[in-house]
Protein backbone atom coordinates (compact mmCIF):
# COMPACT_ATOMS: atom_id res chain seq x y z
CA UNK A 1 6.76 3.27 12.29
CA UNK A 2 3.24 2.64 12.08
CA UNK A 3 0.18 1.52 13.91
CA UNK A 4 -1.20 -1.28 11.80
CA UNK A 5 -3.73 -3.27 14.60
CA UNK A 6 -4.51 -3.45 17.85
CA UNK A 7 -6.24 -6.23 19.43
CA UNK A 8 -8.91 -7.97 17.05
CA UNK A 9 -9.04 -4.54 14.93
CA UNK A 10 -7.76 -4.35 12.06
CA UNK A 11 -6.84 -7.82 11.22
CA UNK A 12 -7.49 -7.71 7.44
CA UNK A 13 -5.43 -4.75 6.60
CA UNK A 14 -2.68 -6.74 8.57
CA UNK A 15 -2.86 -9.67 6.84
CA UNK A 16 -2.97 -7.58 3.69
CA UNK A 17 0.06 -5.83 3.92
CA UNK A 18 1.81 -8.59 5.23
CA UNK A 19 0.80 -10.07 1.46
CA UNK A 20 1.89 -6.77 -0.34
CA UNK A 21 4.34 -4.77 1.50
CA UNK A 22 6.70 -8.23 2.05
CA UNK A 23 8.18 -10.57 -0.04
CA UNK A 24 8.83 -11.26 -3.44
CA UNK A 25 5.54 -9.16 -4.29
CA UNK A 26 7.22 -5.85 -3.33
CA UNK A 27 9.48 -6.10 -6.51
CA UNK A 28 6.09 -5.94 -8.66
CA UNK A 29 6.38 -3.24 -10.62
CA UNK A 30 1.94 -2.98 -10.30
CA UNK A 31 2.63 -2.82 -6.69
CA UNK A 32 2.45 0.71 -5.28
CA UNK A 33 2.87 -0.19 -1.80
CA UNK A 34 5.68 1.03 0.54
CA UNK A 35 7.31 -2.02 1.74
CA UNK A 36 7.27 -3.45 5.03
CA UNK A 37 10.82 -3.68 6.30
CA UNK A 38 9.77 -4.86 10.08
CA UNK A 39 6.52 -6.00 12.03
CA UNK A 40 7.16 -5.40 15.90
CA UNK A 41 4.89 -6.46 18.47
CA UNK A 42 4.26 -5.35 21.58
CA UNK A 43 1.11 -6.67 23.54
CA UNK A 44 -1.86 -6.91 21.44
CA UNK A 45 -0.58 -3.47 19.19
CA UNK A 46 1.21 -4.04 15.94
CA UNK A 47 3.46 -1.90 14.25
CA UNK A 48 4.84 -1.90 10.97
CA UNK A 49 8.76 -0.60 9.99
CA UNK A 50 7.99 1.42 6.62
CA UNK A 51 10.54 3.37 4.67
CA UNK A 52 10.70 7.19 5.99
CA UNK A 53 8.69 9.80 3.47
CA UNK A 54 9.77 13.13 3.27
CA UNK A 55 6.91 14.51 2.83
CA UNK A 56 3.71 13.48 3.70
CA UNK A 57 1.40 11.75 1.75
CA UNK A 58 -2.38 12.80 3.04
CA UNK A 59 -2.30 16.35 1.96
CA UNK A 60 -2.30 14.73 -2.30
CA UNK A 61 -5.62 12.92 -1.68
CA UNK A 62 -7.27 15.39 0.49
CA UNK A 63 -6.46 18.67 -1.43
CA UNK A 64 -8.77 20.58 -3.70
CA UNK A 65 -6.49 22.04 -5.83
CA UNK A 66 -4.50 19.69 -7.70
CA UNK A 67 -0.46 21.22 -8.34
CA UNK A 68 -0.85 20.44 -11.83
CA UNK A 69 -3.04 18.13 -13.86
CA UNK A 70 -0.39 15.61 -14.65
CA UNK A 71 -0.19 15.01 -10.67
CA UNK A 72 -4.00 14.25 -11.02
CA UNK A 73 -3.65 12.03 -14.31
CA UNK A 74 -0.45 9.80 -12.74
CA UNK A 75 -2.83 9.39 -9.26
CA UNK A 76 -5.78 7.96 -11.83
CA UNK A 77 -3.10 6.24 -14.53
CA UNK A 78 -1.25 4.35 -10.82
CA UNK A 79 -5.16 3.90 -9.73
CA UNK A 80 -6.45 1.75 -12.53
CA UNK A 81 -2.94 0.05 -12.86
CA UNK A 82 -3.17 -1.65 -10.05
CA UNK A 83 -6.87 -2.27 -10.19
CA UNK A 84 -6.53 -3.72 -14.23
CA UNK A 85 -3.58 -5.82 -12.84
CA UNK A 86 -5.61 -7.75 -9.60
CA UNK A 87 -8.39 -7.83 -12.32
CA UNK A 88 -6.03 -10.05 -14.52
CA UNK A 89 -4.70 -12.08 -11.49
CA UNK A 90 -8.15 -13.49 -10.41
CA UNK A 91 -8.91 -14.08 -14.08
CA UNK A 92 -5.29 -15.67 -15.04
CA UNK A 93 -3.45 -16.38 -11.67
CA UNK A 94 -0.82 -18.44 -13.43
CA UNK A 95 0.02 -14.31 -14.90
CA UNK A 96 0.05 -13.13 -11.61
């Protein structure tokens, strides 16, 4: 369970996952977003329901020393992936 927003913070990345972490556009195979099984509310806070990680993801972007350069190369090959495909959408939508 996550924090997504609270209050009138945060509204875009809200309305962003709600876009890419629900529906039919989880199934993408360009989308590299955890899914969003649940949004729960409780006053002005709201959380997301995400699948549990073993292991945490921070430590892979923050590191210095890569494990191994094929860790690096997958992180840049998943990077420009996604950008090249949202490229293509707002050039071809009916693609998208």
């Amino acid at each position: 369970i996550e924090t997504i927003c609270a209050g009138s913070e945060r509204q875009n990345q809200l309305r962003i996952l709600r876009k890419l972490a629900t529906g039919a556009n989880v199934m993408r195979p360009s989308n590299h977003v955890l899914p969003m099984f649940e949004e729960m509310h409780f006053d002005d806070i709201v959380f997301g329901v995400f699948p549990f990680l073993t292991t945490p993801l921070d430590p892979m972007f923050f590191c210095t020393s890569w494990t191994s350069s094929e860790n690096l190369l997958n992180l840049i090959v998943q990077m420009l992936e996604v950008r090249i495909s949202s490229l293509r959408e707002c050039v071809h939508p009916q693609y998208g």
